[in-house]
N, C-alpha and C. Protein backbone atom coordinates (compact mmCIF):
# COMPACT_ATOMS: atom_id res chain seq x y z
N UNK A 1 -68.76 97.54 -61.93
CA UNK A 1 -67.40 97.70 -62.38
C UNK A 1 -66.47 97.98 -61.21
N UNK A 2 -66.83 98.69 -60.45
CA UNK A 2 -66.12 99.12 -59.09
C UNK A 2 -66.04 97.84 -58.24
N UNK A 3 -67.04 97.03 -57.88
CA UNK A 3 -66.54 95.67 -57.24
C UNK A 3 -65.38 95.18 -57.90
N UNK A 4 -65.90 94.89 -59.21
CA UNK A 4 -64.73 93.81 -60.26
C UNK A 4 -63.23 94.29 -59.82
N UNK A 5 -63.06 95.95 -59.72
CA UNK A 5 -61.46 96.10 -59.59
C UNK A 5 -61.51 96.21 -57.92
N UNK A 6 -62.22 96.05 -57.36
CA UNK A 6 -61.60 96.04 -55.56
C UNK A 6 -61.76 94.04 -55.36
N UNK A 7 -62.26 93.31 -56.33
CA UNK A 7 -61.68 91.90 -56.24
C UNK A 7 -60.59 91.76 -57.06
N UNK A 8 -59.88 92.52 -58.07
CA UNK A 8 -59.16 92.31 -58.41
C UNK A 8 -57.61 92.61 -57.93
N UNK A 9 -58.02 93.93 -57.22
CA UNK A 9 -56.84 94.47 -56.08
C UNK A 9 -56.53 93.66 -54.83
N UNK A 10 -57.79 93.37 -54.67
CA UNK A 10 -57.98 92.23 -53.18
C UNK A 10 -57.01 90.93 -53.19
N UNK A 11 -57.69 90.26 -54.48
CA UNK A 11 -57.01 88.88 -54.91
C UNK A 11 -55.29 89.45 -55.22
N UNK A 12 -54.52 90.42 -55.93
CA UNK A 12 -53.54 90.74 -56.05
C UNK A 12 -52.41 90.52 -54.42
N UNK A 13 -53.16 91.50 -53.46
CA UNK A 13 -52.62 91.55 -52.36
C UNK A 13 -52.51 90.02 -51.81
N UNK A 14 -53.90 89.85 -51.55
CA UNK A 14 -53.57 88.64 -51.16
C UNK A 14 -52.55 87.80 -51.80
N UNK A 15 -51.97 86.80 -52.96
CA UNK A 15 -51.25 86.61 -53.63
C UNK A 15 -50.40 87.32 -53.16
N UNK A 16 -49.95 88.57 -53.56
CA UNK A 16 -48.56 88.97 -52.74
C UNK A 16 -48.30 88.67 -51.42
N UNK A 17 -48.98 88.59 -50.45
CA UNK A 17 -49.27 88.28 -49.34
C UNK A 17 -48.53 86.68 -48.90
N UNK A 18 -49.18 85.71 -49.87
CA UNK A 18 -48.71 84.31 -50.36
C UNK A 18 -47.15 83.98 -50.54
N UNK A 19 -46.87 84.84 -51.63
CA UNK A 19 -45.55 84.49 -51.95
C UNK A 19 -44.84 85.37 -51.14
N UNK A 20 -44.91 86.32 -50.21
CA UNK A 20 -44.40 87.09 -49.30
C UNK A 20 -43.95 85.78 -48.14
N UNK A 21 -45.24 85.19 -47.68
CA UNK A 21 -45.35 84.18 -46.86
C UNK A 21 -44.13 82.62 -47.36
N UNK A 22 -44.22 82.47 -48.07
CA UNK A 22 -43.64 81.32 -49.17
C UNK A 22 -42.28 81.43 -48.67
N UNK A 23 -41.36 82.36 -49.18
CA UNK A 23 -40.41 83.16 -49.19
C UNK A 23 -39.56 82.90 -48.33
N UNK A 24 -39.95 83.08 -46.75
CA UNK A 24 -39.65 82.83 -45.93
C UNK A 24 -39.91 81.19 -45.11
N UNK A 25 -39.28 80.38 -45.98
CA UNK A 25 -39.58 78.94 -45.71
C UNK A 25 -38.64 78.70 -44.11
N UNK A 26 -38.45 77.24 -44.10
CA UNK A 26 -37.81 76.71 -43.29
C UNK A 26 -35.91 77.03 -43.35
N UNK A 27 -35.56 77.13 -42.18
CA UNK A 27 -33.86 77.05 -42.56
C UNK A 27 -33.78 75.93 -43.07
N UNK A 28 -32.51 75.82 -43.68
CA UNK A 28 -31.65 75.02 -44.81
C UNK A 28 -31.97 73.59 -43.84
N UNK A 29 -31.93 72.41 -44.30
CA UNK A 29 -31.55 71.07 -43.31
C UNK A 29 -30.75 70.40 -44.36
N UNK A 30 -30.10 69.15 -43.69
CA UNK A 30 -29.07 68.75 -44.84
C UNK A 30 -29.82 67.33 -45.22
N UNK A 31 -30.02 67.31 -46.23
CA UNK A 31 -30.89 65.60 -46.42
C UNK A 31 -29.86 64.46 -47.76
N UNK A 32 -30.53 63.84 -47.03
CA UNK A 32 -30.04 62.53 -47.89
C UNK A 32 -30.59 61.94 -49.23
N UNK A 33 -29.86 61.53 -50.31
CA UNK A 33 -30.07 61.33 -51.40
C UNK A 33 -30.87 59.87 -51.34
N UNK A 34 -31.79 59.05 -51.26
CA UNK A 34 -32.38 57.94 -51.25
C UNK A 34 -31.47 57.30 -52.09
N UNK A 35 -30.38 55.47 -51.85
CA UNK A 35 -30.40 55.18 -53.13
C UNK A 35 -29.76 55.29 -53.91
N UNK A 36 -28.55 56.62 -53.48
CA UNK A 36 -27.26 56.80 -53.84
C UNK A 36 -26.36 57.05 -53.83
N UNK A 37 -26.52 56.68 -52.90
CA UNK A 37 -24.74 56.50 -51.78
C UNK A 37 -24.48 57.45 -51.26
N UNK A 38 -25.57 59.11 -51.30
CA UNK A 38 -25.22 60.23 -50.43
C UNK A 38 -25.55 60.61 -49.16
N UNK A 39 -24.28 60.56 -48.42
CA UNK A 39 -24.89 60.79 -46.80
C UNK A 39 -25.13 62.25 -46.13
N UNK A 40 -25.92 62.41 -45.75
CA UNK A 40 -26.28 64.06 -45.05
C UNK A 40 -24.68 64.00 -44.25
N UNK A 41 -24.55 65.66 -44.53
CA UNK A 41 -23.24 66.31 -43.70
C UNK A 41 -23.74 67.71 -43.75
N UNK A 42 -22.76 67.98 -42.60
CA UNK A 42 -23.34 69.17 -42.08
C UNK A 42 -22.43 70.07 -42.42
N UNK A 43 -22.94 71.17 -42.49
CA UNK A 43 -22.09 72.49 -43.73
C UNK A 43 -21.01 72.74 -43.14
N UNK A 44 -20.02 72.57 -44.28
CA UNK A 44 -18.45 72.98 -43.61
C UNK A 44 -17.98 73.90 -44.50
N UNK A 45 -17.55 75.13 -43.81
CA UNK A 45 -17.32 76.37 -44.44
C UNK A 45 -15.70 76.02 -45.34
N UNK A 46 -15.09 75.31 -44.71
CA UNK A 46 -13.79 74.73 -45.61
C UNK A 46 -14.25 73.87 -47.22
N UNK A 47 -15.71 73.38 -46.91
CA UNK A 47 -15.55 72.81 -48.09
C UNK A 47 -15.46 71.40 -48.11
N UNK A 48 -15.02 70.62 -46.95
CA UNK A 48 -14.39 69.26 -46.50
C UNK A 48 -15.56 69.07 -45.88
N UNK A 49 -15.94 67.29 -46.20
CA UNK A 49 -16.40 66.30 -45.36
C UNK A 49 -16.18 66.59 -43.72
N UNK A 50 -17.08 66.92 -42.97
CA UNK A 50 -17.26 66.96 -41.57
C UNK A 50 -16.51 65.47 -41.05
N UNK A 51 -15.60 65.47 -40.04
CA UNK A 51 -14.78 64.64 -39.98
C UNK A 51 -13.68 64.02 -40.49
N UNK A 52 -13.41 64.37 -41.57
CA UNK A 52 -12.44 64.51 -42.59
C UNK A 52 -11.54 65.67 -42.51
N UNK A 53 -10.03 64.85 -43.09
CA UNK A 53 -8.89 65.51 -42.78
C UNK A 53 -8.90 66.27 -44.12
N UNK A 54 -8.15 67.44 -44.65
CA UNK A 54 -7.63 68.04 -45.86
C UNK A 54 -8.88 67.89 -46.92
N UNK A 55 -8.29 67.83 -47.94
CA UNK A 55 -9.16 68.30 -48.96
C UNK A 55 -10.42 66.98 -49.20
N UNK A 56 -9.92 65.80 -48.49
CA UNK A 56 -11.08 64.64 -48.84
C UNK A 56 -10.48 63.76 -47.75
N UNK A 57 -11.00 63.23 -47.41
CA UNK A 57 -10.89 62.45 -46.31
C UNK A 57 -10.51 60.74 -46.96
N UNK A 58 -9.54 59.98 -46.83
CA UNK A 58 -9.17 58.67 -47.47
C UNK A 58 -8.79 58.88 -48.97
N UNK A 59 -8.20 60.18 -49.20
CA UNK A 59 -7.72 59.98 -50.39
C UNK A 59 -6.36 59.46 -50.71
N UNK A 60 -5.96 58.63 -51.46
CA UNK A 60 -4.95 58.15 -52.18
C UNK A 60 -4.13 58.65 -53.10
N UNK A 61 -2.51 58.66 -53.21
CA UNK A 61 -1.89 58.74 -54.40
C UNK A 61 -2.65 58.14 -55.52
N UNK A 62 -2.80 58.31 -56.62
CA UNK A 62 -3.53 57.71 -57.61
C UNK A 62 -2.40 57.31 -58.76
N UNK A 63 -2.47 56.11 -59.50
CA UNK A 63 -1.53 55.73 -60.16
C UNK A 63 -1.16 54.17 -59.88
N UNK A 64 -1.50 53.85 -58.84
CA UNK A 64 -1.37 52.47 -58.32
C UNK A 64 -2.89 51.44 -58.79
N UNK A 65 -3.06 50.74 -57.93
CA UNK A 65 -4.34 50.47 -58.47
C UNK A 65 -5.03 50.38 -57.18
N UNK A 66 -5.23 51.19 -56.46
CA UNK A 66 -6.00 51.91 -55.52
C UNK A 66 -7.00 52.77 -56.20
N UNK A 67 -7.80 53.45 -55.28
CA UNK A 67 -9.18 53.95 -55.48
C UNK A 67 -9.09 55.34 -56.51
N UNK A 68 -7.74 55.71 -56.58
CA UNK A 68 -7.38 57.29 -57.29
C UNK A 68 -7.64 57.89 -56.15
N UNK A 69 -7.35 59.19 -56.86
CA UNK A 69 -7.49 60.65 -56.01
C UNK A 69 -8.54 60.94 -56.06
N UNK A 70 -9.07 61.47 -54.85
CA UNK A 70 -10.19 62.51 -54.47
C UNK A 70 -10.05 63.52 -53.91
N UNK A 71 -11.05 64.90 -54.29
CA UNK A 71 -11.11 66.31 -54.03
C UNK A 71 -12.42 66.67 -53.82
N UNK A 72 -12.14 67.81 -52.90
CA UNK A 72 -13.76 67.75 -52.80
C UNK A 72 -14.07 69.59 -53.01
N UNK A 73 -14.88 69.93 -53.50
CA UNK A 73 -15.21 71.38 -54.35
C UNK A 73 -15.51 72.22 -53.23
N UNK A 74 -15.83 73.12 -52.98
CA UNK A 74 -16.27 74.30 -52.45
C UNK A 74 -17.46 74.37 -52.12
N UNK A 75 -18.18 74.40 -50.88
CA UNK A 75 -19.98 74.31 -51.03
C UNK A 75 -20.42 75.79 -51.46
N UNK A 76 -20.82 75.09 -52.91
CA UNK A 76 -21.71 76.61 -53.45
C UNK A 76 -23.07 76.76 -53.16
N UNK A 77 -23.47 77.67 -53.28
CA UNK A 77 -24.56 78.02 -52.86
C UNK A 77 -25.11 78.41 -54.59
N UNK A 78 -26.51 78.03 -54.53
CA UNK A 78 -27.65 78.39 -55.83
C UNK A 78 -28.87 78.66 -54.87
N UNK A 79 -29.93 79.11 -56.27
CA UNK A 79 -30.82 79.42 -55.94
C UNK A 79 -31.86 78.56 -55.28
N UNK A 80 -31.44 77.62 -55.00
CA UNK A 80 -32.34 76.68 -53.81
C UNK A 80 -31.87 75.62 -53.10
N UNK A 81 -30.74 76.31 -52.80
CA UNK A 81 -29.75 75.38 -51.42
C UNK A 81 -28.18 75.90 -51.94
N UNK A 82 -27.37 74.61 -51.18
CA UNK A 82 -25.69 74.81 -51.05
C UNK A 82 -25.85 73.02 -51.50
N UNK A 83 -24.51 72.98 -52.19
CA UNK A 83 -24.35 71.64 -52.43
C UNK A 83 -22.49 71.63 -52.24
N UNK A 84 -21.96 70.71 -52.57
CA UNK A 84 -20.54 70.31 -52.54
C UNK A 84 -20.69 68.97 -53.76
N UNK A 85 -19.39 68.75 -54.45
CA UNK A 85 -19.11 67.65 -55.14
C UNK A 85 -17.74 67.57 -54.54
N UNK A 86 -17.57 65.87 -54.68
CA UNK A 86 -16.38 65.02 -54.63
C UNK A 86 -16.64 64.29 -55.66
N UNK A 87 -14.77 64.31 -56.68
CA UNK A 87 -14.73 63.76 -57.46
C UNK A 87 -13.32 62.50 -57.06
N UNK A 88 -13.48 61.21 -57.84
CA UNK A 88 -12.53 60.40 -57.47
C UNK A 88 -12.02 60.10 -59.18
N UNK A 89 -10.78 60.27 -59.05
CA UNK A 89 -10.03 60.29 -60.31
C UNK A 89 -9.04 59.42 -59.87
N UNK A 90 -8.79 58.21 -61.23
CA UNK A 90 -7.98 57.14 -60.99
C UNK A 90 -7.35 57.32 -62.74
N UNK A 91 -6.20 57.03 -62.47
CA UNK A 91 -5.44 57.22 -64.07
C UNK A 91 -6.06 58.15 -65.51
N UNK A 92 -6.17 59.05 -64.68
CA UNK A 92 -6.54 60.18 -65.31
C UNK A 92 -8.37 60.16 -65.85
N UNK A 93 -9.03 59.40 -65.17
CA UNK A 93 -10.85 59.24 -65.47
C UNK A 93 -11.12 59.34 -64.07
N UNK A 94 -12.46 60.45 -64.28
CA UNK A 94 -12.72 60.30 -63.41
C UNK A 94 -13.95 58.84 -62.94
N UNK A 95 -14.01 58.56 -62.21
CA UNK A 95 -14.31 57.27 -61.95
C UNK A 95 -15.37 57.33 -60.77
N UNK A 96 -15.32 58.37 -59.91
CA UNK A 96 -16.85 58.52 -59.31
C UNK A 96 -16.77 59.96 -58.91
N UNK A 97 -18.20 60.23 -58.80
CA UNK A 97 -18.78 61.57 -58.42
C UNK A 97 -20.02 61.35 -57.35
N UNK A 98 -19.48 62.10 -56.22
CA UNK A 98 -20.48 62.13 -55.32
C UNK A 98 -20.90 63.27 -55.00
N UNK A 99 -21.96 63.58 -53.67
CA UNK A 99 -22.60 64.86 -53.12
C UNK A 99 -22.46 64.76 -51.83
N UNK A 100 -21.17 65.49 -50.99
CA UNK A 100 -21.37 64.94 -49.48
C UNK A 100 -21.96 65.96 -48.63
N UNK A 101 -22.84 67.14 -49.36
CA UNK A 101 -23.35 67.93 -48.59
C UNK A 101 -24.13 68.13 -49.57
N UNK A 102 -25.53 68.37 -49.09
CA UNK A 102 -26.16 69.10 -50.15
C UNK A 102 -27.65 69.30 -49.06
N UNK A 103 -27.73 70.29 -49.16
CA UNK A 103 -29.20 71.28 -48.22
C UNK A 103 -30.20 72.52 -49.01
N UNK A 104 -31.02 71.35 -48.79
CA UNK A 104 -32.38 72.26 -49.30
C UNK A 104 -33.03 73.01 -48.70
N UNK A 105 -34.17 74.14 -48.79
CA UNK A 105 -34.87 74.88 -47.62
C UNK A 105 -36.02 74.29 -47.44
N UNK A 106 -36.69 73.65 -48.77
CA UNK A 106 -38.05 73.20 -48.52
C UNK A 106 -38.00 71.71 -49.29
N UNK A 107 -39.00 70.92 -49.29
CA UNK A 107 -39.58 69.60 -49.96
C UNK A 107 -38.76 69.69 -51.42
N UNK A 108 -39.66 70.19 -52.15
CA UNK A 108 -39.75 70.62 -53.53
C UNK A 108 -38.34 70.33 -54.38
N UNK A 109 -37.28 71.35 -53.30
CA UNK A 109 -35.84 71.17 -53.88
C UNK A 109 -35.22 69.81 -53.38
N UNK A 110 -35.82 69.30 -52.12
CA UNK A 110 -34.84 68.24 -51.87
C UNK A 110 -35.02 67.27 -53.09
N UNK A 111 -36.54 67.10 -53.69
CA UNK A 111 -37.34 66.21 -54.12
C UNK A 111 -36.66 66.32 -55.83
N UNK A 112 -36.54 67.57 -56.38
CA UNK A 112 -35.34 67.73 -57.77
C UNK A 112 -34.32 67.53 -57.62
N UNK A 113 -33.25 67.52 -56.21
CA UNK A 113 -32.20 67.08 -55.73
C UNK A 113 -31.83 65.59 -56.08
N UNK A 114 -32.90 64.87 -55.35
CA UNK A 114 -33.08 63.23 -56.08
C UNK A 114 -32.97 63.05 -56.84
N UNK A 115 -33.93 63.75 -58.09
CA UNK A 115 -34.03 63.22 -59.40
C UNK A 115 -32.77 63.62 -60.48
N UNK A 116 -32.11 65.17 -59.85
CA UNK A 116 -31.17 65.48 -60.39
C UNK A 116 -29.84 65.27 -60.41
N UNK A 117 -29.49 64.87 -59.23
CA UNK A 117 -27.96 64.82 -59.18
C UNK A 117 -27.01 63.22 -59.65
N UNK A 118 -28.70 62.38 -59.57
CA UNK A 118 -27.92 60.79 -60.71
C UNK A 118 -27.44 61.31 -61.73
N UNK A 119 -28.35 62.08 -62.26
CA UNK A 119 -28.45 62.77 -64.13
C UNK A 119 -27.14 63.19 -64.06
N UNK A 120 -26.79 64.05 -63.63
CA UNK A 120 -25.63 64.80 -63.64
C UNK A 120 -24.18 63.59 -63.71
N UNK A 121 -24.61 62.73 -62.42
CA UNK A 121 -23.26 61.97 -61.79
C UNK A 121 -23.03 61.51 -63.31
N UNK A 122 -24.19 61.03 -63.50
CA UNK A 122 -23.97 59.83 -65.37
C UNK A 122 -23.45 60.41 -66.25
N UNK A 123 -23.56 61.94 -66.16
CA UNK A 123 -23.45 63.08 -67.71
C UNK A 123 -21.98 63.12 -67.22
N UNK A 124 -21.46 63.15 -65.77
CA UNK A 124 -20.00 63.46 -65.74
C UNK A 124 -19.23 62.26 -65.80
N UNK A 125 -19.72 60.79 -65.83
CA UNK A 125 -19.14 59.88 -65.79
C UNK A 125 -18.88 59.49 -67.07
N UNK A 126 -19.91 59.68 -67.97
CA UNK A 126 -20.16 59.48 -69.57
C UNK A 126 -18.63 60.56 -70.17
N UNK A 127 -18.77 62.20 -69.82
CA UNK A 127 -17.91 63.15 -70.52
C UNK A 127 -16.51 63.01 -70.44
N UNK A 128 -16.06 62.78 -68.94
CA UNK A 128 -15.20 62.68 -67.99
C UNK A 128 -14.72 64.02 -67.56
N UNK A 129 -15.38 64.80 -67.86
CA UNK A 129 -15.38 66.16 -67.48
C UNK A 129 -16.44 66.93 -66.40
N UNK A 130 -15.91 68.18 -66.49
CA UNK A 130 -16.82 68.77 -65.65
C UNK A 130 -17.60 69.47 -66.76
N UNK A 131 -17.57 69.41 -68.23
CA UNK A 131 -18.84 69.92 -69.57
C UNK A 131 -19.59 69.03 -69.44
N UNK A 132 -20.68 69.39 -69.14
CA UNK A 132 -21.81 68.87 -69.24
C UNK A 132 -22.85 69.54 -69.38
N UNK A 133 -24.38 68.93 -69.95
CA UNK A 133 -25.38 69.71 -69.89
C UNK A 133 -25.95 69.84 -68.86
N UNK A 134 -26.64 70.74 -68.82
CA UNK A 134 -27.37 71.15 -67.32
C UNK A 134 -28.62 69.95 -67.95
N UNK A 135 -29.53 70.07 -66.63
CA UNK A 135 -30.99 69.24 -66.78
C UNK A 135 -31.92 70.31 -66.59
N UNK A 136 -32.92 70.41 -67.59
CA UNK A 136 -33.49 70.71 -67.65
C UNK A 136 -34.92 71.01 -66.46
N UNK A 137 -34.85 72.42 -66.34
CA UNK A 137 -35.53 72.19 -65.15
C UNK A 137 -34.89 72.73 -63.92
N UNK A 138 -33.87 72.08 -63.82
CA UNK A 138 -32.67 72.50 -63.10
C UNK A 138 -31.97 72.98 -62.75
N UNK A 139 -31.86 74.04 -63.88
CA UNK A 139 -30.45 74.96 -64.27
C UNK A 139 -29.32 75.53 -63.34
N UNK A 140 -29.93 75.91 -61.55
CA UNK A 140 -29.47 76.37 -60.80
C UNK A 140 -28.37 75.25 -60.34
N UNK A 141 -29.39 74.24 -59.85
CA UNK A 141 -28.21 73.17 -59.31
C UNK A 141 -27.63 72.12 -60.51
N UNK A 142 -27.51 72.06 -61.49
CA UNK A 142 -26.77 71.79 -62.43
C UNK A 142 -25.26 73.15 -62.69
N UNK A 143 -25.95 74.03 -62.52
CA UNK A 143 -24.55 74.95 -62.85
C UNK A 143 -23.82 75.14 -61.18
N UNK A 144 -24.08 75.10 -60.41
CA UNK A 144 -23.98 75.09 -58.85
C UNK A 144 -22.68 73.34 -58.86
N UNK A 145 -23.39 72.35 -59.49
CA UNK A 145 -22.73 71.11 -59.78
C UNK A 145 -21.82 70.96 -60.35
N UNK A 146 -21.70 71.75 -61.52
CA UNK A 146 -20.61 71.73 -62.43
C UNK A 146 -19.49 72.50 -61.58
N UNK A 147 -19.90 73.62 -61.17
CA UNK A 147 -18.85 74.29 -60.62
C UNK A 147 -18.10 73.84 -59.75
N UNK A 148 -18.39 73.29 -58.75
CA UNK A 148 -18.14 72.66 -57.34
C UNK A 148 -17.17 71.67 -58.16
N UNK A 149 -18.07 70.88 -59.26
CA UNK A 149 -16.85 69.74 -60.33
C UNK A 149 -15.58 70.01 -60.23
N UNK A 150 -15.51 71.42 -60.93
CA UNK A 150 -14.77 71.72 -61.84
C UNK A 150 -13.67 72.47 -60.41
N UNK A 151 -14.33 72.83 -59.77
CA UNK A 151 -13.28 73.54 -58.40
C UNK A 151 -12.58 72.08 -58.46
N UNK A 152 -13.23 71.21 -57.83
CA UNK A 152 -12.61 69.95 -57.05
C UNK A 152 -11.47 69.09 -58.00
N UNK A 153 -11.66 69.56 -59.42
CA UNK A 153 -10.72 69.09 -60.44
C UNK A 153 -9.48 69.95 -60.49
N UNK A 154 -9.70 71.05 -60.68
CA UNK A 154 -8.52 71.93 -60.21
C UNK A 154 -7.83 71.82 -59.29
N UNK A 155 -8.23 71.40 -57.64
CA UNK A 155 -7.66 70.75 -56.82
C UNK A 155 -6.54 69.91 -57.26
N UNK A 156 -7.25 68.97 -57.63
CA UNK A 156 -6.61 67.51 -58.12
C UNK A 156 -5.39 68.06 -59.05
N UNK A 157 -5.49 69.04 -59.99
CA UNK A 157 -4.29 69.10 -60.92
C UNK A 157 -3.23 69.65 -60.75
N UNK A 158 -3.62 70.42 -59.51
CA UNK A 158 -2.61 71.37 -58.42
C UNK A 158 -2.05 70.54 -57.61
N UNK A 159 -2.58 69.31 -57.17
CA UNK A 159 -1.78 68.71 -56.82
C UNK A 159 -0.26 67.86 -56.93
């Protein structure tokens, strides 16, 4: 009986030991979306496209039949990276949604990053809002997404 609980204390530590180790992954890197038009940028505390002037870089009066307005959100930070959204709004729809920053710490998140942020682009292209459901699975960078949305729309209406 005395072995059984000094392998059971043993295996505990160790395990803590593990996710102690885990924890402390790699710094943030900024990666690219395979496939959908998102290009790695490097974290800008303003919020703006690296190289880019004001709130979006090539944005337009909207109302003409040009590309609409674009804004670009705030890089928030969630529980497994920083992301940013840019939204492009043309006669009042929005009409595209992109990610021009978005940094993971390890594999895992870049790899739900992929699968997640089409889901989203479609759920905001479908609503025309920034309501949408989160994805399942996801919850952090779905609500991290919306927000950044919904900043970058406010932009736009202040304008």
């Amino acid at each position: 009986m005395k072995r059984a609980a000094w392998y059971l204390t043993a295996g505990a530590v160790a395990g803590f030991a593990g996710v102690l180790g885990l924890s402390r992954a790699t710094p943030a890197v900024p990666i690219a979306l395979k496939g959908t038009g998102h290009a790695p940028a490097g974290r800008s505390g303003t919020g703006t496209v690296p190289g880019g002037s004001g709130p979006a870089a090539g944005s337009t009066a909207g109302g003409g039949s040009g590309p609409g307005q674009s804004a670009i959100g705030p890089v928030t930070a969630y529980g497994y990276g920083e992301l940013d959204v840019r939204v492009t709004v043309s006669r009042g729809r929005i009409t595209d949604v992109t990610v021009p920053v978005l940094q993971a710490p390890e594999p895992y998140s870049q790899q739900l990053a992929e699968q997640v942020i089409p889901m989203l682009k479609s759920e905001v292209l479908a609503a025309g809002s920034a309501q949408i459901n989160g994805v399942s699975g996801a919850t952090y960078t779905s609500q991290a997404y919306a927000t950044s949305l919904q900043a970058a729309l406010d932009k736009l209406h202040r304008k």
